[in-house]
Protein backbone atom coordinates (compact mmCIF):
# COMPACT_ATOMS: atom_id res chain seq x y z
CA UNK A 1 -33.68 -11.41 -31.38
CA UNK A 2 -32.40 -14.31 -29.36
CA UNK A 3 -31.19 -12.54 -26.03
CA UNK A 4 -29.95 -15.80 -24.03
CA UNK A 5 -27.70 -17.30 -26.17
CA UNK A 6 -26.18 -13.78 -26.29
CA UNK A 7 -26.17 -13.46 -22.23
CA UNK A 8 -24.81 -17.15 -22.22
CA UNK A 9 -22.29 -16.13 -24.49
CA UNK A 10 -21.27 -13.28 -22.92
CA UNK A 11 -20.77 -15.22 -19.50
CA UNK A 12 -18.74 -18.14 -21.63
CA UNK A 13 -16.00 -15.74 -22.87
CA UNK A 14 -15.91 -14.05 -19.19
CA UNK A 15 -17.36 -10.92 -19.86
CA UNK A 16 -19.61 -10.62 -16.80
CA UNK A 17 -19.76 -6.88 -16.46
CA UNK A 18 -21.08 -6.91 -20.11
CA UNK A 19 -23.58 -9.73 -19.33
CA UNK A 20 -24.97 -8.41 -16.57
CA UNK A 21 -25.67 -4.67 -18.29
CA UNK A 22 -26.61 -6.23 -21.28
CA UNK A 23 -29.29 -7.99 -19.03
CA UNK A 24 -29.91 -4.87 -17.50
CA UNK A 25 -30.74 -2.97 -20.53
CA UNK A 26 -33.63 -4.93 -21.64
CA UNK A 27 -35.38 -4.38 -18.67
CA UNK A 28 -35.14 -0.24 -19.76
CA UNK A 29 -37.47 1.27 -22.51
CA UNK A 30 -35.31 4.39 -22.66
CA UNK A 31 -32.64 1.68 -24.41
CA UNK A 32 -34.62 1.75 -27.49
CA UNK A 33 -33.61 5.02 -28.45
CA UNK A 34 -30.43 4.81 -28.20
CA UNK A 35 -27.74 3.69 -31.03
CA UNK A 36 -26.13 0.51 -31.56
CA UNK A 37 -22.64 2.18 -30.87
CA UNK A 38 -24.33 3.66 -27.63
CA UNK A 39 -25.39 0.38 -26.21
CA UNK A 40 -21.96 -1.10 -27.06
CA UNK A 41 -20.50 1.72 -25.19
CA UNK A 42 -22.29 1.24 -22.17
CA UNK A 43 -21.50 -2.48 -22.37
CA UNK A 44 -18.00 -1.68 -22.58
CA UNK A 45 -17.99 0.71 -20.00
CA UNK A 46 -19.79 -1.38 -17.29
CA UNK A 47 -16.78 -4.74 -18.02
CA UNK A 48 -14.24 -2.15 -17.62
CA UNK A 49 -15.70 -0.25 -14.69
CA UNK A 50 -15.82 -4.29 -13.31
CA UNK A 51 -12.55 -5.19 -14.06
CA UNK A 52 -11.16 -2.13 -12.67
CA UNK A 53 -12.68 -2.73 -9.46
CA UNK A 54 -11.89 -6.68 -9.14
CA UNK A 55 -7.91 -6.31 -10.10
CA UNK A 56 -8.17 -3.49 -6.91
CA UNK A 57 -9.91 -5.65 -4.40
CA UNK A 58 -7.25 -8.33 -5.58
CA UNK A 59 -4.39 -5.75 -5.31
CA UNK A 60 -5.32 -4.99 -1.91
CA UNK A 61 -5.77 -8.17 -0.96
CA UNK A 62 -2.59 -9.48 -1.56
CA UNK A 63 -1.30 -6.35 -0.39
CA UNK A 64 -2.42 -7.27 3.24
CA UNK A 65 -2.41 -3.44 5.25
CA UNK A 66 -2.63 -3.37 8.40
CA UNK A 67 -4.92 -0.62 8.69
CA UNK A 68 -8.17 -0.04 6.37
CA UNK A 69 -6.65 3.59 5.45
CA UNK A 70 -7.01 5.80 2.45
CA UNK A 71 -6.16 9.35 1.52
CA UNK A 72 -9.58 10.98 2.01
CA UNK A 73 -9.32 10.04 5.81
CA UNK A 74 -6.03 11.44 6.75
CA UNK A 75 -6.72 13.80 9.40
CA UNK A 76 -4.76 16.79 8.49
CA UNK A 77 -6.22 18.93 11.01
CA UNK A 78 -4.50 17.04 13.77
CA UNK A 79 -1.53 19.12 15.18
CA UNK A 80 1.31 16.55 14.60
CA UNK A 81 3.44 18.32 11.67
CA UNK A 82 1.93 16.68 8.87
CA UNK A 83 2.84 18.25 5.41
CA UNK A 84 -0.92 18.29 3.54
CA UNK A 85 0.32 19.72 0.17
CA UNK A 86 3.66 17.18 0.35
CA UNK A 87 1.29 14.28 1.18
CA UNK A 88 -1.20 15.58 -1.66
CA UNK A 89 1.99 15.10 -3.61
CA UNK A 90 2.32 11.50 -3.06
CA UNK A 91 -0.89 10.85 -4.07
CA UNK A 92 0.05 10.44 -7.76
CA UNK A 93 2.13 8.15 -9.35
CA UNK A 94 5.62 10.18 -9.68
CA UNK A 95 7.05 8.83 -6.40
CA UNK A 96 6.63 5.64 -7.90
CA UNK A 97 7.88 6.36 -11.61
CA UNK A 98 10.85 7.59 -9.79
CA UNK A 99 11.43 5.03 -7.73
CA UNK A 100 11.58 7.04 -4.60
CA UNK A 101 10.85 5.72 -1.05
CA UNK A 102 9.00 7.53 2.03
CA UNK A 103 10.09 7.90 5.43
CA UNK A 104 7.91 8.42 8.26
CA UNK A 105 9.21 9.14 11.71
CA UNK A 106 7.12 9.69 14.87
CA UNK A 107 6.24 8.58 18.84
CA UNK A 108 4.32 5.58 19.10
CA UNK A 109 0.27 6.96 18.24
CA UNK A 110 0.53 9.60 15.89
CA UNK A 111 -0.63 7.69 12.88
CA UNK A 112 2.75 6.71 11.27
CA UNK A 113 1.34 3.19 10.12
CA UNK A 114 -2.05 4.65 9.02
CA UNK A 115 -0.46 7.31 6.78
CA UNK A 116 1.96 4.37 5.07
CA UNK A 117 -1.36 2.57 4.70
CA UNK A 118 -3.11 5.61 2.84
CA UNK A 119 -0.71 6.17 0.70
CA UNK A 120 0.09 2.33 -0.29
CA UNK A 121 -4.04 2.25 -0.71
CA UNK A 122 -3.72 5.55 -3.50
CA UNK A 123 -0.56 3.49 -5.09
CA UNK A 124 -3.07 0.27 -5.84
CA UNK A 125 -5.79 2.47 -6.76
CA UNK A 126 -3.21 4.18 -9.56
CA UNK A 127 -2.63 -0.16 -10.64
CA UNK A 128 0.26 -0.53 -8.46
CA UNK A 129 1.25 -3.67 -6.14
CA UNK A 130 1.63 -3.21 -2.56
CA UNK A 131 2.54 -5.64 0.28
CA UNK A 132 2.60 -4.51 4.52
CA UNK A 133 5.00 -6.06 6.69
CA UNK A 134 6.30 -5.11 10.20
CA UNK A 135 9.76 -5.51 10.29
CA UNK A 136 10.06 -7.24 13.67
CA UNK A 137 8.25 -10.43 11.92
CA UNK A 138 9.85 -10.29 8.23
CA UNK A 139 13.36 -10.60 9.60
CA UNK A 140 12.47 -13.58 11.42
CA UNK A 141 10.02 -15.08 8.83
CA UNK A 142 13.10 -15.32 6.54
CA UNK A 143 15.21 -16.88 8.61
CA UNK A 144 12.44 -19.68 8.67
CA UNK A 145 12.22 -19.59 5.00
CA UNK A 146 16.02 -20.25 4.50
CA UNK A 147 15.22 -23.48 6.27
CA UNK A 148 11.93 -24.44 4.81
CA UNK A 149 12.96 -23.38 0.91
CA UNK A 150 10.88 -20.47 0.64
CA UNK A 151 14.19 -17.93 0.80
CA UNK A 152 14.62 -17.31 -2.90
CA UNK A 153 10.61 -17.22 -3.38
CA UNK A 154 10.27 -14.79 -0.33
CA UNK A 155 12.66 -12.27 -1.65
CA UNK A 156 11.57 -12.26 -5.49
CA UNK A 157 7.97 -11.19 -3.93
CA UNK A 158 9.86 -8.58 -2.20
CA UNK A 159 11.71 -7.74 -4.92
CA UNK A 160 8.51 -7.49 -7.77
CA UNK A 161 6.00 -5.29 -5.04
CA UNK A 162 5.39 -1.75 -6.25
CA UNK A 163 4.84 -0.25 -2.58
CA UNK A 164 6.46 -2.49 0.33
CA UNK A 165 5.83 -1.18 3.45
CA UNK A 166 8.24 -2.18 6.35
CA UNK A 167 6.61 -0.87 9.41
CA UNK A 168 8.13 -0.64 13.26
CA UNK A 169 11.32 0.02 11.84
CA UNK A 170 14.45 -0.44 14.77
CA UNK A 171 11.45 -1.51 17.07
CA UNK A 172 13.70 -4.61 17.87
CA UNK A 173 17.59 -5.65 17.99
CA UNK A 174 19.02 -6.93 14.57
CA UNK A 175 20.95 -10.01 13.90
CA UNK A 176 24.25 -10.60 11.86
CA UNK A 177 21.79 -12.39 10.03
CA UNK A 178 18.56 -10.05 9.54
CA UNK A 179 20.93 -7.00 8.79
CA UNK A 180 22.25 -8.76 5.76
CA UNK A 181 18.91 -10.16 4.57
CA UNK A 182 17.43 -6.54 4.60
CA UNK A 183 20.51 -5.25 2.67
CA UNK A 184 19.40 -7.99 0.10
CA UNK A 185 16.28 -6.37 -0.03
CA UNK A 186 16.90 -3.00 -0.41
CA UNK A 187 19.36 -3.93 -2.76
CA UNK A 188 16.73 -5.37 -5.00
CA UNK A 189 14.73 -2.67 -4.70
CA UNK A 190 17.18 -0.02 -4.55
CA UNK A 191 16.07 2.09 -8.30
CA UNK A 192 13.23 -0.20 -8.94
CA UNK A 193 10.68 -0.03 -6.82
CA UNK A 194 9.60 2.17 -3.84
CA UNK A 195 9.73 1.52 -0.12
CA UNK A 196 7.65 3.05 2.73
CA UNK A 197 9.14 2.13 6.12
CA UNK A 198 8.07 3.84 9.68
CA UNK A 199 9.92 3.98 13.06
CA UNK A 200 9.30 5.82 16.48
CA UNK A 201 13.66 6.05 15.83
CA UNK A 202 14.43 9.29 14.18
CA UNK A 203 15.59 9.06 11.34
CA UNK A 204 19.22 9.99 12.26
CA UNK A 205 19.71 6.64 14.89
CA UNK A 206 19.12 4.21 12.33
CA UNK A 207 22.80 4.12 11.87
CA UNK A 208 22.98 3.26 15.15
CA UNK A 209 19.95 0.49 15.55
CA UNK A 210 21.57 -1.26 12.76
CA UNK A 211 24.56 -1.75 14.78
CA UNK A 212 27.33 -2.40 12.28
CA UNK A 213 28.94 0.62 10.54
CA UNK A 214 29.44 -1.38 7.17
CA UNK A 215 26.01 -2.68 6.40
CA UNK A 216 24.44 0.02 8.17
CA UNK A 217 26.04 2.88 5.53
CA UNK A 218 24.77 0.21 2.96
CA UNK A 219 21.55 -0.36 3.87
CA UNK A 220 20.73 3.39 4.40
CA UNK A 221 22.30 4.49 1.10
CA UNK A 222 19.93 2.29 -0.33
CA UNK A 223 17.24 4.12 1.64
CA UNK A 224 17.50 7.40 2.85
CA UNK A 225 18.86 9.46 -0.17
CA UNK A 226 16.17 9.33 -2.41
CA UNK A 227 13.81 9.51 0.23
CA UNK A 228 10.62 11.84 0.91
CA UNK A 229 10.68 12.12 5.35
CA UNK A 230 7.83 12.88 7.16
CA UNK A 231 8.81 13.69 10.96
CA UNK A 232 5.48 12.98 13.04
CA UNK A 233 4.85 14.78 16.58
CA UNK A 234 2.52 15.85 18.95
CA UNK A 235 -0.18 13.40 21.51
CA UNK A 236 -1.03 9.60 20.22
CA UNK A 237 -3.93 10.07 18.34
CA UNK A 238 -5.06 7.08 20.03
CA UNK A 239 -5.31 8.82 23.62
CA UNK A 240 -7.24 11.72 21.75
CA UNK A 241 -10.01 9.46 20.30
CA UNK A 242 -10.15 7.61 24.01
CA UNK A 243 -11.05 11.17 25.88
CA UNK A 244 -13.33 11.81 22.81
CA UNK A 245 -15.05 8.39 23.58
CA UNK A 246 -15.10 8.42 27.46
CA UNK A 247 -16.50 11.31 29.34
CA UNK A 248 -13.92 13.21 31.59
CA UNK A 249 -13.47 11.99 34.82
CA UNK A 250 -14.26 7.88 33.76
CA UNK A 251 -12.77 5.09 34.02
């Protein structure tokens, strides 16, 4: 039997998780007994099992988190309100089918941005797309790109992504300007896809951040009604891993 043409072949047509088991299998005597239709199955098996895990890395890639964060870290045993069996519930797919969004509120240090990162994480691992911004730079970024010609690009990325996460929400003033480009964007998304956004503002002063009544009752429609809310509390989890870390009493 002539194994390298079949190896090279298998690399030619892009099939390296089947070349690379198929070279692994004749290094096994235990392959011998197995069928024709069981080798083939492992073959297949091992490409899938590759391709699975190469559209993922490039999934969160592209989705650029902050924050290396995935569901089987969340600390649930922190006392800062956190819902385990309503997060368990986000770790499927239906928030996406349904196009819902997720609100979490909190003080600065409690984990808002890790828990948006978890559960974006989950959403690539189920095949969808995901993209992290903090709201303080997108605003800006496209105002740039209405002067460079990256505008229209810019907001069909928006648009497409599964997950977008808009993080430090009503951290900073907004613009005429900014407060109509987000309505644009949550507009777009508004039934189609799903947005995570996090603020140390509850929940019920966005109204007010935004600063104009008409756009803000826009925007937030677009937001808040078909919206799972997490309210954070309790000590920056930040200050609790820095007394875990230095001994009481140093510096």
């Amino acid at each position: 039997m002539l194994l390298h043409p079949t190896f090279d072949k298998l690399k030619q047509l892009r099939l390296a998780g089947m070349a690379r088991a198929f070279e692994e299998q004749q290094q096994l005597s235990e392959m011998g007994s197995l069928s024709f239709e069981e080798r083939l199955g492992l073959l297949l098996d091992r490409e899938s099992t590759e391709r699975e895990s190469k559209a993922l890395a490039s999934r969160l890639k592209r989705a650029r988190l902050r924050q290396e964060a995935t569901p089987e870290d969340i600390d649930f045993k922190a006392a800062r309100g956190l819902d385990r069996s309503a997060i368990i519930g986000l770790l499927d797919s239906a928030w996406l089918r349904d196009h819902r969004n997720v609100l979490i509120t909190g003080p600065t240090g409690v984990g808002k941005t890790y828990l948006a990162c978890a559960i974006a994480h989950k959403a690539c691992r189920n095949g969808a797309s995901a993209l992290y911004y903090r709201l303080p730079r997108l605003l800006p970024d496209l105002a740039v790109a209405k002067v460079d010609g990256r505008f229209r690009k810019l907001l069909e990325q928006l648009a497409r992504t599964d997950v977008l996460i808009l993080d430090d929400w009503g951290l900073a003033p907004m613009t005429p300007e900014a407060r109509h480009d987000l309505l644009e964007i949550l507009d777009d998304r508004h039934g189609r896809k799903s947005t995570v956004v996090t603020s140390q503002l509850p929940a019920e002063h966005w109204h007010e951040a935004i600063n104009d009544p008409t756009l803000a009752d826009a925007i937030l429609d677009r937001l808040v009604h078909n919206a799972y809310s997490f309210k954070l509390s309790g000590e920056s989890m930040r200050k609790k891993r820095a007394k875990l870390t230095n001994p009481e009493g140093s510096e």
